[in-house]
PDB file of N, CA and C in Angstrom:
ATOM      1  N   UNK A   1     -18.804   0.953  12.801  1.00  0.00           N
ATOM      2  CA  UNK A   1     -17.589   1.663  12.472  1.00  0.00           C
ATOM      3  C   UNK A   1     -17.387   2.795  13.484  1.00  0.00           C
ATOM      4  N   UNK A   2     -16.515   2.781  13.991  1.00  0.00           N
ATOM      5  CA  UNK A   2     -16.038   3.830  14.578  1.00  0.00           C
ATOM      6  C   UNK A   2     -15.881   5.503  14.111  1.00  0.00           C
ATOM      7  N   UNK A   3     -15.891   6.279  15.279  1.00  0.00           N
ATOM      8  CA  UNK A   3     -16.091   8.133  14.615  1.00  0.00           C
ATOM      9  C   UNK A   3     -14.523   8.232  13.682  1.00  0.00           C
ATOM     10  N   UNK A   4     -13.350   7.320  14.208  1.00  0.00           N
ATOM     11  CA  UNK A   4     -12.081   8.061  13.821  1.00  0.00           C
ATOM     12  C   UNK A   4     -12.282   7.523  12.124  1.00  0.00           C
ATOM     13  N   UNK A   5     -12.829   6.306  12.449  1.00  0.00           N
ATOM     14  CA  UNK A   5     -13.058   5.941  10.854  1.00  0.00           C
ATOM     15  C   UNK A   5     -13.740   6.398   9.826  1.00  0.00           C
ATOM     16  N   UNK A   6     -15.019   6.816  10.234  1.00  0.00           N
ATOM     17  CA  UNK A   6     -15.945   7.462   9.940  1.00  0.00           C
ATOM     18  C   UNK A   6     -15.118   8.885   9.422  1.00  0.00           C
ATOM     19  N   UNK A   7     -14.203   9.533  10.350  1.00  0.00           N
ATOM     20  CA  UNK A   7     -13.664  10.857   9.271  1.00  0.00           C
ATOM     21  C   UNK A   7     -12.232  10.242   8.802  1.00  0.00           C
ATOM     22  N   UNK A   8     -12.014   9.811   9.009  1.00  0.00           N
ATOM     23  CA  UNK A   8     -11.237   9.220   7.757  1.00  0.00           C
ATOM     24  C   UNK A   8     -11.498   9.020   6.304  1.00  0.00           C
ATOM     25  N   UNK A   9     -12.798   8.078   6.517  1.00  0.00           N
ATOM     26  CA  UNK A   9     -13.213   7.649   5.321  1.00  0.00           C
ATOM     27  C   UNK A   9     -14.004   9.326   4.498  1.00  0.00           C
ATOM     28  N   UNK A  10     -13.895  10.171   5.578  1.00  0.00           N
ATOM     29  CA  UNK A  10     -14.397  11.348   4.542  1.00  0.00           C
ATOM     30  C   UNK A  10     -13.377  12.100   3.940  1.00  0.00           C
ATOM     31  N   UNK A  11     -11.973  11.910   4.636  1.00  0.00           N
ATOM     32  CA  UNK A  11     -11.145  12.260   4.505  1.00  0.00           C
ATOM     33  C   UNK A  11     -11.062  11.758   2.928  1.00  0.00           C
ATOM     34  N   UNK A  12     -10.767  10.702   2.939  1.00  0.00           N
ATOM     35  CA  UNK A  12     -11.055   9.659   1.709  1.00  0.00           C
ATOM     36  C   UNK A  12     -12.137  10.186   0.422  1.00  0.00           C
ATOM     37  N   UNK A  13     -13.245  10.245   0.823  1.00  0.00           N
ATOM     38  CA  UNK A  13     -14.164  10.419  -0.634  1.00  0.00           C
ATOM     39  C   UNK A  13     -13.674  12.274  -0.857  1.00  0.00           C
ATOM     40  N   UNK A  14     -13.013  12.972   0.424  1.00  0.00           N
ATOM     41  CA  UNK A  14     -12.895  14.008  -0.002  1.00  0.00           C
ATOM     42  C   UNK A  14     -11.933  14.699  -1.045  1.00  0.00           C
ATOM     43  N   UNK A  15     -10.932  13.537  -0.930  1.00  0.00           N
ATOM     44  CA  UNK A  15      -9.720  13.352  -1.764  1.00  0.00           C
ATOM     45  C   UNK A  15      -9.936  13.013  -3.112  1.00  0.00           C
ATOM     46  N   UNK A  16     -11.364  11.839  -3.332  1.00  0.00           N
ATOM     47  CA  UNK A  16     -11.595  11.401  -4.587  1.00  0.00           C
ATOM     48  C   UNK A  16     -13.054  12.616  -5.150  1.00  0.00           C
ATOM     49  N   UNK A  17     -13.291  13.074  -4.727  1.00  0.00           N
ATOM     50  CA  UNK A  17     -14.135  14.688  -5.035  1.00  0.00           C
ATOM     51  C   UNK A  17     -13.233  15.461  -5.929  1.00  0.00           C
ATOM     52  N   UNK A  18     -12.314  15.915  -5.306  1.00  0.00           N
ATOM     53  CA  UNK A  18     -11.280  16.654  -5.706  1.00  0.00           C
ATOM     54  C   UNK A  18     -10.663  16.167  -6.777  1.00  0.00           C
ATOM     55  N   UNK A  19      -9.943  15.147  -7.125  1.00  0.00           N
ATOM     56  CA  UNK A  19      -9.743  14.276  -7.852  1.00  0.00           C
ATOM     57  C   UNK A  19     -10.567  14.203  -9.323  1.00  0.00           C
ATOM     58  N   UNK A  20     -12.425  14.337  -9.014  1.00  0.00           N
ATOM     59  CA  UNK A  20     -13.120  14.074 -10.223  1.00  0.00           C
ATOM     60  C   UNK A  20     -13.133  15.985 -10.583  1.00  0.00           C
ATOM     61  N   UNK A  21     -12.693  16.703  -9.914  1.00  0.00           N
ATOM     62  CA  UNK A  21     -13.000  17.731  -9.877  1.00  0.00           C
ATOM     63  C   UNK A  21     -11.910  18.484 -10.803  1.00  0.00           C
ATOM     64  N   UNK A  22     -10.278  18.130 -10.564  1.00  0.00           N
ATOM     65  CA  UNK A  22      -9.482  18.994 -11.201  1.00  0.00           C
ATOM     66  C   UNK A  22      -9.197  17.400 -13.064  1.00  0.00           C
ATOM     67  N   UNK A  23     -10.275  16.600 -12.863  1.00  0.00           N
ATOM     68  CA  UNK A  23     -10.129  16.301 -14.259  1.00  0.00           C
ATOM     69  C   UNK A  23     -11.434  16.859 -14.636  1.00  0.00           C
ATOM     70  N   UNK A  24     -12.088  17.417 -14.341  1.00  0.00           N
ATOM     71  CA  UNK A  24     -13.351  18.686 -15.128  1.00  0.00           C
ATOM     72  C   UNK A  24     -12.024  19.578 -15.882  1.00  0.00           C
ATOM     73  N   UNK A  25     -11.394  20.515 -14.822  1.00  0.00           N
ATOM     74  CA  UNK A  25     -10.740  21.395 -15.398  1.00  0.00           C
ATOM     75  C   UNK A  25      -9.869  20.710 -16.563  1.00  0.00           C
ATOM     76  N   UNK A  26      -8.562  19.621 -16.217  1.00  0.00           N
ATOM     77  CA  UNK A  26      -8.095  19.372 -17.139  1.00  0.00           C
ATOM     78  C   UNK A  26      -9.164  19.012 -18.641  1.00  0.00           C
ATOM     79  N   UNK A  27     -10.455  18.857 -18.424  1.00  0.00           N
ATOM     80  CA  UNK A  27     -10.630  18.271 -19.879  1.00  0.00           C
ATOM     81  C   UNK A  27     -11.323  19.511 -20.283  1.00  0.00           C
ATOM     82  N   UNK A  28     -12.275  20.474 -19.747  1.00  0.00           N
ATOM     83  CA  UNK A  28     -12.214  21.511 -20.240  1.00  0.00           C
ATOM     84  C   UNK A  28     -10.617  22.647 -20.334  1.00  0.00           C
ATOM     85  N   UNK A  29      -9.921  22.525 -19.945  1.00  0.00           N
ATOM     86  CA  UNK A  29      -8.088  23.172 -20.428  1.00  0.00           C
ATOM     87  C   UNK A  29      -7.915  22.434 -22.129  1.00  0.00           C
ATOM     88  N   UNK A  30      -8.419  21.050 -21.874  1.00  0.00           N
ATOM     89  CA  UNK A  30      -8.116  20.631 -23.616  1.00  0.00           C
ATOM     90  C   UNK A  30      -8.844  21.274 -24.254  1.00  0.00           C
ATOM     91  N   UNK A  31      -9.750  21.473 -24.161  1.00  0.00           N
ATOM     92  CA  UNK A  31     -10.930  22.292 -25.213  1.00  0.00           C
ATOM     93  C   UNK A  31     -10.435  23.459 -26.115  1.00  0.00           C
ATOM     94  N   UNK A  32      -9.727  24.002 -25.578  1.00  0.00           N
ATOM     95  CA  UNK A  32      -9.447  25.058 -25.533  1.00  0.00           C
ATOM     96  C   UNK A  32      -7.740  25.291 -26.570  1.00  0.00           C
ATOM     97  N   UNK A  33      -7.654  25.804 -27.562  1.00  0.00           N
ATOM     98  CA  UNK A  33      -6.287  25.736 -27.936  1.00  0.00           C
ATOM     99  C   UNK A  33      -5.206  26.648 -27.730  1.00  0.00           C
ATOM    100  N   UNK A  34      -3.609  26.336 -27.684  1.00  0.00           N
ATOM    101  CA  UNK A  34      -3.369  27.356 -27.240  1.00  0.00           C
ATOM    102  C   UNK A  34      -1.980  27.669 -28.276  1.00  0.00           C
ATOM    103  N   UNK A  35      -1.363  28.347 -28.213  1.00  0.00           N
ATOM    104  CA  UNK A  35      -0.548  28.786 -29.400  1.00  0.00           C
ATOM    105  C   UNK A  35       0.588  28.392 -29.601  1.00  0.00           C
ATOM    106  N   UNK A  36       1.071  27.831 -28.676  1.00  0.00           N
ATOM    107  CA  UNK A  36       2.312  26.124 -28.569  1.00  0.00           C
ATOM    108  C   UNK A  36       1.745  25.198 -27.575  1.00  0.00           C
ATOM    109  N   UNK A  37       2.586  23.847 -28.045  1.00  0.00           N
ATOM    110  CA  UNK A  37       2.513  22.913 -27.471  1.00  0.00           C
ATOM    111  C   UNK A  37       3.069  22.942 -26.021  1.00  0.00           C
ATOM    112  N   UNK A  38       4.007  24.317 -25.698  1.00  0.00           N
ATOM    113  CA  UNK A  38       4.535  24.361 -23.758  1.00  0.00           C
ATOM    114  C   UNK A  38       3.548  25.273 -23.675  1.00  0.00           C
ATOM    115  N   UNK A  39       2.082  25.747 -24.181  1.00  0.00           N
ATOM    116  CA  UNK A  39       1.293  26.742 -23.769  1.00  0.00           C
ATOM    117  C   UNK A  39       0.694  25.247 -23.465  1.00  0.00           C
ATOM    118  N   UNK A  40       0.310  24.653 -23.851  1.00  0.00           N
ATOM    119  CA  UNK A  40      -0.977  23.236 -23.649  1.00  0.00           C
ATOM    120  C   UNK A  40      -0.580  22.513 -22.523  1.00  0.00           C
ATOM    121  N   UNK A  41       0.611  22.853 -21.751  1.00  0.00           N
ATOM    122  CA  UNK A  41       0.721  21.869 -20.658  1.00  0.00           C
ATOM    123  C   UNK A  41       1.068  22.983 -19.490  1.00  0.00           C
ATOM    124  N   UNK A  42       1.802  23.996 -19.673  1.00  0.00           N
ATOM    125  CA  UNK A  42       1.997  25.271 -18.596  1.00  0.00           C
ATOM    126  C   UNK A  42       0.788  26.323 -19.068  1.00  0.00           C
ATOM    127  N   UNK A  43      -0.323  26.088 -18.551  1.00  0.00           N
ATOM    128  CA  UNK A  43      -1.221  26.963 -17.995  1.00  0.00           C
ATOM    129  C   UNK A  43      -2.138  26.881 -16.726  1.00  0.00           C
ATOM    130  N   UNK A  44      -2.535  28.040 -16.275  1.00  0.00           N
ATOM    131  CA  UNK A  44      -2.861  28.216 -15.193  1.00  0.00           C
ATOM    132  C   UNK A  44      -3.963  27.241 -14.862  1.00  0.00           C
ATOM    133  N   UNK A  45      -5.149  26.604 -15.483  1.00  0.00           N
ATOM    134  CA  UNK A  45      -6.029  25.653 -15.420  1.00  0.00           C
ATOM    135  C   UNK A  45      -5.194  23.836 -15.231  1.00  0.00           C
ATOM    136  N   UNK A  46      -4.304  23.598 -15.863  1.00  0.00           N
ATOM    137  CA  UNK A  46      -3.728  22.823 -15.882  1.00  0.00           C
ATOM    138  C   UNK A  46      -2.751  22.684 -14.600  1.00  0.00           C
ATOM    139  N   UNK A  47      -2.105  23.243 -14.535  1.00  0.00           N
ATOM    140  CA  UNK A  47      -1.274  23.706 -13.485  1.00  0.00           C
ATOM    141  C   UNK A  47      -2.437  23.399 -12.201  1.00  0.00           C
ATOM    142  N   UNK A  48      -3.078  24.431 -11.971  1.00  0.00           N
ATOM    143  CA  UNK A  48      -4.141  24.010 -11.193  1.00  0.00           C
ATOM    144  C   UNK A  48      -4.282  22.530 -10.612  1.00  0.00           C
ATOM    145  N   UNK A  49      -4.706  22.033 -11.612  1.00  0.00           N
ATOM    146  CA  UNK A  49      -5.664  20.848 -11.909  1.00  0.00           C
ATOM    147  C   UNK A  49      -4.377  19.766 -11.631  1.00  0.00           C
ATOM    148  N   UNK A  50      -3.294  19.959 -11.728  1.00  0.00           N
ATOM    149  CA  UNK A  50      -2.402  19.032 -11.220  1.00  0.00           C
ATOM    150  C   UNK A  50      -2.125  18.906  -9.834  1.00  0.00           C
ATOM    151  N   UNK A  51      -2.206  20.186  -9.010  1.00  0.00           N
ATOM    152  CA  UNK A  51      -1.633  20.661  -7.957  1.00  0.00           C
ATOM    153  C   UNK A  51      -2.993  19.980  -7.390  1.00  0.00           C
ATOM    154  N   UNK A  52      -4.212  19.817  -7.932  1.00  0.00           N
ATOM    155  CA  UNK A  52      -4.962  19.438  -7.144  1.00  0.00           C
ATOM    156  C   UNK A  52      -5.219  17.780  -6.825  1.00  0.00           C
ATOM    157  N   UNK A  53      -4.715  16.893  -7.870  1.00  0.00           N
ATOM    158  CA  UNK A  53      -4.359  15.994  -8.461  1.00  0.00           C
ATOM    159  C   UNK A  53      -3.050  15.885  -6.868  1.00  0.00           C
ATOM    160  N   UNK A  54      -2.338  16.148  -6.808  1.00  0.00           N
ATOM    161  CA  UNK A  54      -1.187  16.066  -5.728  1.00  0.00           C
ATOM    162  C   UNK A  54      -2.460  16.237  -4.431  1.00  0.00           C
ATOM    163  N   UNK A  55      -2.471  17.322  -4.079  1.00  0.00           N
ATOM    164  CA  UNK A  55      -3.615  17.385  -3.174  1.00  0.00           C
ATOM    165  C   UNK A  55      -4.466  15.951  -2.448  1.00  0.00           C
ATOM    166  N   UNK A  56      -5.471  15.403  -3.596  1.00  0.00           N
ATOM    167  CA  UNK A  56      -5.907  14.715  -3.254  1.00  0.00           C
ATOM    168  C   UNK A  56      -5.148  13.350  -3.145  1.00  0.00           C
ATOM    169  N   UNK A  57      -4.123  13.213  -3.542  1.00  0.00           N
ATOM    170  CA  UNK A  57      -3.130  11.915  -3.198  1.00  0.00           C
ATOM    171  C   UNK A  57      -2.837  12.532  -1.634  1.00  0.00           C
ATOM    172  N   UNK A  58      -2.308  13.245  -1.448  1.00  0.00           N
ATOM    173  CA  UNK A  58      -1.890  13.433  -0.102  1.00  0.00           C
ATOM    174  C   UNK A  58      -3.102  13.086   1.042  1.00  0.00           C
ATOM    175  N   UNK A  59      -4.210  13.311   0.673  1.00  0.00           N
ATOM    176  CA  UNK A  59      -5.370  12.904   1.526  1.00  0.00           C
ATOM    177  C   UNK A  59      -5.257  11.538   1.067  1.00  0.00           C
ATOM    178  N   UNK A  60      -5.474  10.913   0.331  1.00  0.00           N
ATOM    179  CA  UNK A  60      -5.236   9.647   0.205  1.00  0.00           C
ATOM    180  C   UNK A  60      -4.548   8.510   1.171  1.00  0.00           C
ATOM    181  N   UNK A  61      -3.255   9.161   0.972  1.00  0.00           N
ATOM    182  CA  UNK A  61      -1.940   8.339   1.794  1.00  0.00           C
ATOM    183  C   UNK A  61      -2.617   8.638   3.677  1.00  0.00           C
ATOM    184  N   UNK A  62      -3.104  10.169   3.703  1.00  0.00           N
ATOM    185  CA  UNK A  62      -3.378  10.272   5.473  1.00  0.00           C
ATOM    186  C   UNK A  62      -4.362   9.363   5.520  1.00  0.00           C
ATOM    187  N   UNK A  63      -5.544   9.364   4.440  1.00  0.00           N
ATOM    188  CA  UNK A  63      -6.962   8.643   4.866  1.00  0.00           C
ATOM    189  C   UNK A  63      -6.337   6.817   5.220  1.00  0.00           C
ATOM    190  N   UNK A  64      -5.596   6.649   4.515  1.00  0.00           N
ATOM    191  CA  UNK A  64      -5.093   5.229   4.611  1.00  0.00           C
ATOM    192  C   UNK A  64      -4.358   4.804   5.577  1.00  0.00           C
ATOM    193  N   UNK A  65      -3.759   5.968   6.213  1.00  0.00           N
ATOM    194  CA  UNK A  65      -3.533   5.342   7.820  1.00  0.00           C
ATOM    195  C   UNK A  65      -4.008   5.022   8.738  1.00  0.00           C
ATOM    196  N   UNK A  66      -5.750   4.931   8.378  1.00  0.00           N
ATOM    197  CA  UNK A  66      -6.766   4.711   9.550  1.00  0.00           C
ATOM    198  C   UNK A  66      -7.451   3.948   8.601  1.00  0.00           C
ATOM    199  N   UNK A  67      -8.011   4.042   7.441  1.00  0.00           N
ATOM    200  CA  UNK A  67      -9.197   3.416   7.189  1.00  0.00           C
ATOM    201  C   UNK A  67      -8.482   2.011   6.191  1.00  0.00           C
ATOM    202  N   UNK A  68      -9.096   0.681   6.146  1.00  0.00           N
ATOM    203  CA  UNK A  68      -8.976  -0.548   5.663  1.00  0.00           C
ATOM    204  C   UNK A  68      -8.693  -0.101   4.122  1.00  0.00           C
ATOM    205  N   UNK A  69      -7.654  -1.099   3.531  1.00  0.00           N
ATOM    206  CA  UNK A  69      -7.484  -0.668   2.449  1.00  0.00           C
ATOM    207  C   UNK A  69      -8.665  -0.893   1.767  1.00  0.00           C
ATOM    208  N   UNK A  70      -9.252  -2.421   2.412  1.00  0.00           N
ATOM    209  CA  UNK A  70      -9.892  -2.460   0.926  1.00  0.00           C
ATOM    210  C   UNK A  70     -11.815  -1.453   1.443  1.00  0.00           C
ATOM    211  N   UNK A  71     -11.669  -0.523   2.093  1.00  0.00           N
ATOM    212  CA  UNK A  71     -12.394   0.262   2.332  1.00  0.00           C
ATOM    213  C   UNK A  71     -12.298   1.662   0.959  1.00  0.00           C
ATOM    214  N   UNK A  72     -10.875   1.590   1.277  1.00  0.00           N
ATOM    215  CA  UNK A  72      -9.939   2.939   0.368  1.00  0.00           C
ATOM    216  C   UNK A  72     -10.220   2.404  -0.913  1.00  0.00           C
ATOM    217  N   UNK A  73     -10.312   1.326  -1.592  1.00  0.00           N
ATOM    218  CA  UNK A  73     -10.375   0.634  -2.794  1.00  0.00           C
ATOM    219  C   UNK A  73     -12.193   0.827  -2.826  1.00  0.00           C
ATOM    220  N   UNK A  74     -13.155   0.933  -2.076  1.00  0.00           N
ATOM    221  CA  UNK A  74     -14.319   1.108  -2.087  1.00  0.00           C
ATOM    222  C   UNK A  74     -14.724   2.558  -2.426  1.00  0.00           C
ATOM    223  N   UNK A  75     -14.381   3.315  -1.200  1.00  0.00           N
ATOM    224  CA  UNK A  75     -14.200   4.637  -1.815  1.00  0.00           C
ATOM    225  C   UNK A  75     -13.615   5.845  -3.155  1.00  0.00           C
ATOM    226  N   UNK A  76     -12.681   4.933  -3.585  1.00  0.00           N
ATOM    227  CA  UNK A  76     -12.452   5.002  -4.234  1.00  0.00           C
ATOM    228  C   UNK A  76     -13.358   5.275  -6.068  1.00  0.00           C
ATOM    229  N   UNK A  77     -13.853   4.195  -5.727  1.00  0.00           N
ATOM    230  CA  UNK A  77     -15.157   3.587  -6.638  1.00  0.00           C
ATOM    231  C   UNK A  77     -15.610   4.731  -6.877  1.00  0.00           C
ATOM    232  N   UNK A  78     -15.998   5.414  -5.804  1.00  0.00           N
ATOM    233  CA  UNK A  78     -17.641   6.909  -5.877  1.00  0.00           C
ATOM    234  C   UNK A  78     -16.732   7.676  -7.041  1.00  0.00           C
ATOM    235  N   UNK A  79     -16.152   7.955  -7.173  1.00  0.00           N
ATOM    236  CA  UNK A  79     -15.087   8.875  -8.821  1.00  0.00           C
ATOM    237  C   UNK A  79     -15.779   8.804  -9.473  1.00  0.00           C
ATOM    238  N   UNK A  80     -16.604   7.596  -9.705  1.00  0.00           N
ATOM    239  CA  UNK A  80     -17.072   7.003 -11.069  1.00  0.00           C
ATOM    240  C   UNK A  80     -18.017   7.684 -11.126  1.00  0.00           C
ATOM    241  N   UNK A  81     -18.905   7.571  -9.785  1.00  0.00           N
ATOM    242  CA  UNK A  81     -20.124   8.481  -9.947  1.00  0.00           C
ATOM    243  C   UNK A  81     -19.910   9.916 -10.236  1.00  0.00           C
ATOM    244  N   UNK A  82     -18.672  10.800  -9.133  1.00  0.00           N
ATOM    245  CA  UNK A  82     -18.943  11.860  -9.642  1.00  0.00           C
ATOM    246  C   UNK A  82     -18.524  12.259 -10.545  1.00  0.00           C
ATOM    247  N   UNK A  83     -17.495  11.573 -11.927  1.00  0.00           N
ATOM    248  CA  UNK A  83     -16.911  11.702 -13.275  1.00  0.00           C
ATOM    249  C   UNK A  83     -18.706  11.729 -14.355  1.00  0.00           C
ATOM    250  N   UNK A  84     -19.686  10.733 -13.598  1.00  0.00           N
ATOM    251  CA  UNK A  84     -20.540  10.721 -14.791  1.00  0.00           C
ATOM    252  C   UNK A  84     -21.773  12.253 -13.920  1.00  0.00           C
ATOM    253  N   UNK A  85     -21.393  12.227 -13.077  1.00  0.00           N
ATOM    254  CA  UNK A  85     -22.833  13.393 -12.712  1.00  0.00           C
ATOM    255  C   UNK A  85     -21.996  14.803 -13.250  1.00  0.00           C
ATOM    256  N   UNK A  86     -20.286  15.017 -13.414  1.00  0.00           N
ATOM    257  CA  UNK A  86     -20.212  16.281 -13.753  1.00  0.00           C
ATOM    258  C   UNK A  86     -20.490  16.364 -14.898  1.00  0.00           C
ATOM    259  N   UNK A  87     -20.267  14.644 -15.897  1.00  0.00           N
ATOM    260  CA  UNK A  87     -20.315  14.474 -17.067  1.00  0.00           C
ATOM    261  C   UNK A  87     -21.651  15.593 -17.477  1.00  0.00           C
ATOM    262  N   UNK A  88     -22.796  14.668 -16.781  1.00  0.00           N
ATOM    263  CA  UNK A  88     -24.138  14.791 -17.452  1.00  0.00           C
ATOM    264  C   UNK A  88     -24.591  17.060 -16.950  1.00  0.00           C
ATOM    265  N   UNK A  89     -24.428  16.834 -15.597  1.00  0.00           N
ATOM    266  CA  UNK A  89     -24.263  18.317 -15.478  1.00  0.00           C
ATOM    267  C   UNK A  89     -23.641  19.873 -16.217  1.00  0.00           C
ATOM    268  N   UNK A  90     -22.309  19.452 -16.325  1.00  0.00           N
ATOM    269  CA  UNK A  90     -21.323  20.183 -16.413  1.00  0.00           C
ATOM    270  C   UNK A  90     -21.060  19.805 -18.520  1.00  0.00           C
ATOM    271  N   UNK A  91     -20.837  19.077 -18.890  1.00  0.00           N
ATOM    272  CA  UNK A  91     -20.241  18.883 -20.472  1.00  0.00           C
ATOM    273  C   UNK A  91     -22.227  18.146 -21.140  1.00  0.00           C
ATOM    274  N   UNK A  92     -23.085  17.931 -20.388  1.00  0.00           N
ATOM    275  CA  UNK A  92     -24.199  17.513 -20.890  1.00  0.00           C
ATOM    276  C   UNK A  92     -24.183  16.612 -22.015  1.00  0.00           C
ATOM    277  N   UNK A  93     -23.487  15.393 -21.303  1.00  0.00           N
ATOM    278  CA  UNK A  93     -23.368  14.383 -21.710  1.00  0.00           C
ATOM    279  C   UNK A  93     -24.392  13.203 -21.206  1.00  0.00           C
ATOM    280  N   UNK A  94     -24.815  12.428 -21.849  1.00  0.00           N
ATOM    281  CA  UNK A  94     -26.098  11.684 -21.868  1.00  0.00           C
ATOM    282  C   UNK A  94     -25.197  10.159 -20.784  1.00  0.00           C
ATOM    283  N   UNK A  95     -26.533   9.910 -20.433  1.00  0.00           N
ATOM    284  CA  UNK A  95     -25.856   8.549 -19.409  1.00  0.00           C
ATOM    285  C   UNK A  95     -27.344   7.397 -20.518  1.00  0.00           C
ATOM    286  N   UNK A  96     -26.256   6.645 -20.969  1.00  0.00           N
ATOM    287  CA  UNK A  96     -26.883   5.511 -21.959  1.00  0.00           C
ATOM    288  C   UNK A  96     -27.219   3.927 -20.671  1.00  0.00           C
ATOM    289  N   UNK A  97     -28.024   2.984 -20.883  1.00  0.00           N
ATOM    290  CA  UNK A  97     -28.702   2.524 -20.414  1.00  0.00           C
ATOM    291  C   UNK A  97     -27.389   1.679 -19.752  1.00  0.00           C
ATOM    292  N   UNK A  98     -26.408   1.366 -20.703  1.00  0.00           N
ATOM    293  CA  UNK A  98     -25.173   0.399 -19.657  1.00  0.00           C
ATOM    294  C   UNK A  98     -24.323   1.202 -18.700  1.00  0.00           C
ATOM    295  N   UNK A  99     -24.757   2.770 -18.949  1.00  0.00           N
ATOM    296  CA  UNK A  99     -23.347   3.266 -17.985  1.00  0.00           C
ATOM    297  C   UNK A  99     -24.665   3.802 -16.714  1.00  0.00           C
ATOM    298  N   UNK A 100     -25.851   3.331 -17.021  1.00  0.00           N
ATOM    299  CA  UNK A 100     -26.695   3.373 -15.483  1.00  0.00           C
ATOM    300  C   UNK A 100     -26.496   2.175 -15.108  1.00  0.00           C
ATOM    301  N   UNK A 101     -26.651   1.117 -16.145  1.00  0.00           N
ATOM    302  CA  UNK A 101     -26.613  -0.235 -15.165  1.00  0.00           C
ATOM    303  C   UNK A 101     -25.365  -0.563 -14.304  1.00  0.00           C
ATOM    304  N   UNK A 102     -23.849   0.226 -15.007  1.00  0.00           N
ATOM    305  CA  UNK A 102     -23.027   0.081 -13.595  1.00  0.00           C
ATOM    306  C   UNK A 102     -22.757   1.002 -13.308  1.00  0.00           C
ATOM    307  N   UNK A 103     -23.324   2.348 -13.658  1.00  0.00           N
ATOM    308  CA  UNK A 103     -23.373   2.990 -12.010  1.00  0.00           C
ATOM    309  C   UNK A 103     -24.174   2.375 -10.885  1.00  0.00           C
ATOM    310  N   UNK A 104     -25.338   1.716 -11.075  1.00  0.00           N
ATOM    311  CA  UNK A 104     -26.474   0.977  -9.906  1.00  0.00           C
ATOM    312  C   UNK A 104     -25.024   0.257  -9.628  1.00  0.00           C
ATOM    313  N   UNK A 105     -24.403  -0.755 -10.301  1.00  0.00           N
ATOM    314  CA  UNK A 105     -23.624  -1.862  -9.787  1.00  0.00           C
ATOM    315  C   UNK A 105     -22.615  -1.350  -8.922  1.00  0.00           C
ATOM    316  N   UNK A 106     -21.954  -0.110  -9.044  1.00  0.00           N
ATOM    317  CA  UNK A 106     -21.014   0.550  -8.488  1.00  0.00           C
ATOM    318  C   UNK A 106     -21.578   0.861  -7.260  1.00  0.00           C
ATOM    319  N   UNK A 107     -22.933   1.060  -6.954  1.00  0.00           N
ATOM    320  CA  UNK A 107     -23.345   2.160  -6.085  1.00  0.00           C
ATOM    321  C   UNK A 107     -24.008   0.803  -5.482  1.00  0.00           C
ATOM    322  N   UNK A 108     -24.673  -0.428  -5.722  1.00  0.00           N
ATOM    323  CA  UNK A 108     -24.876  -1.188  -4.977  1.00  0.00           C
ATOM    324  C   UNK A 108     -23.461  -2.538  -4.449  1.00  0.00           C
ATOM    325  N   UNK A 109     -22.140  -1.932  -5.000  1.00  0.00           N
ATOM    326  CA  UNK A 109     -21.374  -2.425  -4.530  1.00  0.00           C
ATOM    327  C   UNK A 109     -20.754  -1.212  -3.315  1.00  0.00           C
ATOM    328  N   UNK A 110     -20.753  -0.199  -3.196  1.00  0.00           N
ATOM    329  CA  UNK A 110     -20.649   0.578  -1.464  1.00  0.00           C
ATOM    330  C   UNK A 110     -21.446   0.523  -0.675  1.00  0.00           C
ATOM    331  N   UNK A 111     -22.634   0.042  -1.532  1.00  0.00           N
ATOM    332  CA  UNK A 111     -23.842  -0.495   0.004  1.00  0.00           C
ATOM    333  C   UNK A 111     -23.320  -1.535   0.254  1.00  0.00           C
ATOM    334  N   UNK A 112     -23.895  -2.670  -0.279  1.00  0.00           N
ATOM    335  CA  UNK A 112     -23.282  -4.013   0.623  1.00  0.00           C
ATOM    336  C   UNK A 112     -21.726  -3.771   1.515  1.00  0.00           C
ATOM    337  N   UNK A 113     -20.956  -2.954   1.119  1.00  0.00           N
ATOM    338  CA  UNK A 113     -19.865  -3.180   1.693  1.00  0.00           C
ATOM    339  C   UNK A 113     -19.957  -2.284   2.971  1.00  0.00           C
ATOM    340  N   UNK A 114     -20.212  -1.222   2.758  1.00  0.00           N
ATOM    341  CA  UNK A 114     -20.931  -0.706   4.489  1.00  0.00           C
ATOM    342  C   UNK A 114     -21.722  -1.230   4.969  1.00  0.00           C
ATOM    343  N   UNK A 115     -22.868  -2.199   5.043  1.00  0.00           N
ATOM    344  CA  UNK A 115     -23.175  -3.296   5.702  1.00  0.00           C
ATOM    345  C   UNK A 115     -22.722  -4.339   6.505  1.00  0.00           C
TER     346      UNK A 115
END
């Protein structure tokens, strides 16, 4: 693979980082109650968490002008991982024996494919 691809494709997981990152905030913003229903969707965490949500689409669309889609459809994938590591980190949520067996499957489907 080439260097331009090579930051592309970081361009790429950097977009889907961000991505697992402002749905932390949105699901901790639910936690939380607020004193109307236009307080639960206009606040500053939310708001946030959308703008970042835009953000990482916009890296998206640039990363995809260089890197293979179905590369972008690979990268893509890693979300999964970092949705369950903020899981287990961040909300200390337990990883049960099927959501390791496809994370391995997830994570031994971006090896073979960078191969």
């Amino acid at each position: 693979m080439d260097k331009q691809v090579m930051l592309y494709a970081g361009i790429a997981l950097a977009g889907v980082f961000i991505s697992a990152v402002s749905q932390v905030i949105l699901k901790k913003a639910a936690g939380k109650k607020r004193e109307s229903v236009f307080r639960e969707y206009l606040n500053l965490p939310v708001i946030l968490a959308y703008g970042m949500f835009f953000g990482a689409t916009l890296l998206s669309v640039f990363a995809l002008r260089v890197i293979p889609v179905s590369m972008g459809g690979i990268l893509d994938s890693a979300g999964y991982i970092f949705i369950t590591l903020f899981g287990v980190f961040i909300f200390k949520e337990k990883i049960t024996p099927k959501k390791a067996a496809a994370l391995l499957l997830i994570l031994a489907g971006i090896i073979v494919y960078s191969l």
